[in-house]
N, C-alpha and C. Protein backbone atom coordinates (compact mmCIF):
# COMPACT_ATOMS: atom_id res chain seq x y z
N UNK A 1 102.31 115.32 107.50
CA UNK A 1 101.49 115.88 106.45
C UNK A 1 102.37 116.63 105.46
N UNK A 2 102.04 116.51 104.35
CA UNK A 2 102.33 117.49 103.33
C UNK A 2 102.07 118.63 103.02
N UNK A 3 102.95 120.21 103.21
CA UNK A 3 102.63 121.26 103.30
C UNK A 3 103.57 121.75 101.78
N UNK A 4 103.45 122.03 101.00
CA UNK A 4 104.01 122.53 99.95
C UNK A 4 105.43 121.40 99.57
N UNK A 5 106.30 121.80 99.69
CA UNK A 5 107.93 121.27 99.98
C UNK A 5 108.33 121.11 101.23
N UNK A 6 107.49 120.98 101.91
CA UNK A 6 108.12 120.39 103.50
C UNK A 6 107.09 119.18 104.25
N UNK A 7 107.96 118.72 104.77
CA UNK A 7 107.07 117.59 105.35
C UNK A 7 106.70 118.12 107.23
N UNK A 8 105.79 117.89 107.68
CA UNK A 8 105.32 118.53 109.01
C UNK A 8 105.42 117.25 109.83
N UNK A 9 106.36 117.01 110.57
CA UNK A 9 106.09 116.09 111.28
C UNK A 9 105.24 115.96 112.25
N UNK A 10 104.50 114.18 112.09
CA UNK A 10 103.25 113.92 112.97
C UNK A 10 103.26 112.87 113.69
N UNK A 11 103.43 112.65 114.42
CA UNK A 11 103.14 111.20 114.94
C UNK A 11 101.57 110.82 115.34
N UNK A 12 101.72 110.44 113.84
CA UNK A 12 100.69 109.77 113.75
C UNK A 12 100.05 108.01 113.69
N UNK A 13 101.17 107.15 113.75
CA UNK A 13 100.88 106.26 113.86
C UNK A 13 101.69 105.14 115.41
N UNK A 14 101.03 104.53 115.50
CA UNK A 14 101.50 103.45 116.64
C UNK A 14 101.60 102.23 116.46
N UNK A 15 102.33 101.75 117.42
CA UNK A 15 102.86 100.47 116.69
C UNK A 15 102.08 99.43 117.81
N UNK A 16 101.48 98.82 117.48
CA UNK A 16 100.73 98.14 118.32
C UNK A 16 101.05 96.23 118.15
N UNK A 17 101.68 96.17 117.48
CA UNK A 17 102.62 94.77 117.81
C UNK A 17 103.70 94.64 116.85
N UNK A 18 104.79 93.57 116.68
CA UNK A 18 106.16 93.40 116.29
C UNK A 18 106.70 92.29 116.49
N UNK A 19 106.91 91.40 115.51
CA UNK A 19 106.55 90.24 115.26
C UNK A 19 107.82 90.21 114.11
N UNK A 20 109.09 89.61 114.42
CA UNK A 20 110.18 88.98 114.04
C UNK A 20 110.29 87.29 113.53
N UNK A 21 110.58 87.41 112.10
CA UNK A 21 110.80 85.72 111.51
C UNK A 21 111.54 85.73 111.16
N UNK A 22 112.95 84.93 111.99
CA UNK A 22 114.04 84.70 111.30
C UNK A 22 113.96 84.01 110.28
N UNK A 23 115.24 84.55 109.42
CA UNK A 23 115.06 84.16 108.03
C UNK A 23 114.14 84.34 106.71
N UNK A 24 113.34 85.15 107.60
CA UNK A 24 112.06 85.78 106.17
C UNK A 24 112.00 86.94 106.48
N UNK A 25 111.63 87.87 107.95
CA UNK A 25 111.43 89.38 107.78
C UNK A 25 110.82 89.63 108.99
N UNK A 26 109.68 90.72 108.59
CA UNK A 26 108.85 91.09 110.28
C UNK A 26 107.74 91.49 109.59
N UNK A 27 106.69 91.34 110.54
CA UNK A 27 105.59 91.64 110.66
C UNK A 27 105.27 92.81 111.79
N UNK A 28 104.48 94.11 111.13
CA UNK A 28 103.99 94.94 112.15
C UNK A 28 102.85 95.44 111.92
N UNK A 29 102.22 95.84 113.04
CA UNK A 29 100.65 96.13 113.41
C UNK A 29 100.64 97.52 113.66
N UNK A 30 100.47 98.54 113.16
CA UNK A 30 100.14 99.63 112.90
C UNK A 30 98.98 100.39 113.58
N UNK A 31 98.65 101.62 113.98
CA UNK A 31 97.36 101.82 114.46
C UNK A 31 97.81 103.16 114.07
N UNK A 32 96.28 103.83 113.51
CA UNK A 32 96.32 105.30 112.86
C UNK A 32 95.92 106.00 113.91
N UNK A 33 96.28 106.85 114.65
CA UNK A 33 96.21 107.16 116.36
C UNK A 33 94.56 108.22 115.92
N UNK A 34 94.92 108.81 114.18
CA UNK A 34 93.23 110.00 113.81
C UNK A 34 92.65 108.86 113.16
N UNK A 35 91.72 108.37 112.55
CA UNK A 35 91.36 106.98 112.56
C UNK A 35 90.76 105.74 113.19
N UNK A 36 91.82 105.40 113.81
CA UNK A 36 92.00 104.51 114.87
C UNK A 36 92.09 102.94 114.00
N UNK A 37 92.37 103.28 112.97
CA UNK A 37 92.45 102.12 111.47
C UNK A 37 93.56 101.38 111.78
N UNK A 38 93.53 99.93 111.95
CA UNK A 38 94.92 98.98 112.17
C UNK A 38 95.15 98.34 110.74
N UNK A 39 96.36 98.23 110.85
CA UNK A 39 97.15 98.28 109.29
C UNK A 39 98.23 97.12 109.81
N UNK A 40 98.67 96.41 108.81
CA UNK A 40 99.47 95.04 108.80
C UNK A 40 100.50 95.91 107.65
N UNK A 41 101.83 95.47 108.35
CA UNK A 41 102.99 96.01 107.71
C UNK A 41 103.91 94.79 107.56
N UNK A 42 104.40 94.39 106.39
CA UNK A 42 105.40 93.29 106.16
C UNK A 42 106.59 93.70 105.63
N UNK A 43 107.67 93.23 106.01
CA UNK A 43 108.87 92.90 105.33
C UNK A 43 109.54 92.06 105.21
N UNK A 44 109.62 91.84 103.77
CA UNK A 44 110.71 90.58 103.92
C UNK A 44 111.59 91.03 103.18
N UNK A 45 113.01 90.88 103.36
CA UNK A 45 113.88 90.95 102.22
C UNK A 45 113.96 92.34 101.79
N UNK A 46 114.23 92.31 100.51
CA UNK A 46 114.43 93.38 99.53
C UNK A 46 112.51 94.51 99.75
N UNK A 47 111.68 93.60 99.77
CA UNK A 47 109.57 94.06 100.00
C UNK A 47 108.96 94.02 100.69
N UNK A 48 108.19 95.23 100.79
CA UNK A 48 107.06 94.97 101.48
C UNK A 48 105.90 94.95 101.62
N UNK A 49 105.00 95.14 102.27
CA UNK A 49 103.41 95.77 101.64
C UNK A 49 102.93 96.21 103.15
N UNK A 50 101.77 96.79 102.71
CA UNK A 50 100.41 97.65 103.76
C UNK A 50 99.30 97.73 103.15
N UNK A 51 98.72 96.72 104.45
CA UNK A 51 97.03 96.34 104.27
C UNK A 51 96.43 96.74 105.30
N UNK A 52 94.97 97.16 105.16
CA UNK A 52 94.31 97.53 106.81
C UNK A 52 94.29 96.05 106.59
N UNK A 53 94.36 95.62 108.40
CA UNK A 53 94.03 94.20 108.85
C UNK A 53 92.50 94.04 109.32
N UNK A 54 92.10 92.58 109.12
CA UNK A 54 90.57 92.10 109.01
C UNK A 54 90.39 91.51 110.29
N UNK A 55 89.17 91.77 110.54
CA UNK A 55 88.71 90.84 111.85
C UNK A 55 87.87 89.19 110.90
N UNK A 56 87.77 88.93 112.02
CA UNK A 56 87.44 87.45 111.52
C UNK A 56 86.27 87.28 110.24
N UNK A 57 85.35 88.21 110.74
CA UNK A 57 83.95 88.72 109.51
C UNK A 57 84.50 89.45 108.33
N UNK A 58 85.80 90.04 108.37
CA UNK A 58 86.54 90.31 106.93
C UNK A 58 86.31 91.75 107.20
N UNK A 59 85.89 92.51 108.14
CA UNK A 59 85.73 94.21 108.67
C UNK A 59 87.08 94.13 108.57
N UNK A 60 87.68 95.72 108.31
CA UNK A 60 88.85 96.78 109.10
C UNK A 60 88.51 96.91 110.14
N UNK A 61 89.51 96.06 111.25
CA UNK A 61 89.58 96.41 112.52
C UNK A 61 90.06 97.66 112.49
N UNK A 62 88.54 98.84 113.76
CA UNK A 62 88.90 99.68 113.89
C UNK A 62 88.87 100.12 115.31
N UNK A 63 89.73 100.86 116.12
CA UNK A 63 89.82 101.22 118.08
C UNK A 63 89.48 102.46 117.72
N UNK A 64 88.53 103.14 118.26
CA UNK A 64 88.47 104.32 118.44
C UNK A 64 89.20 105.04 119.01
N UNK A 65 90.08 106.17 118.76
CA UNK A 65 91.17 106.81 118.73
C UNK A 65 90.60 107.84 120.19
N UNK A 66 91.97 107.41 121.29
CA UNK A 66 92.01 108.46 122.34
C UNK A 66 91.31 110.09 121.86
């Protein structure tokens, strides 16, 4: 979190899969542990992006958080 000029460290997210393509990048699955919101993380190369990920009906898959 953001407290003025300092950052508060949180562990707040989990990594809930990890998924390597040679020659293009990785794919990772994210989980917001307050939330419980799963998020798709890409890299390839030089870019990347972050999307919440969809269940098949096009919802944000969401786990209810321990």
């Amino acid at each position: 979190m953001f407290r003025g000029n300092h950052y508060e460290e949180v562990d707040r997210f989990a990594v809930k899969s990890f998924q390597s393509i040679p020659d293009y990048g990785r794919i990772t699955v994210l989980v917001d542990k307050k939330t419980g919101v799963h998020y798709m993380h890409t890299w390839m190369g030089q870019s990347g992006g972050l999307t919440p990920l969809l269940d098949e009906n096009g919802e944000v898959i969401v786990e209810k958080p321990e």
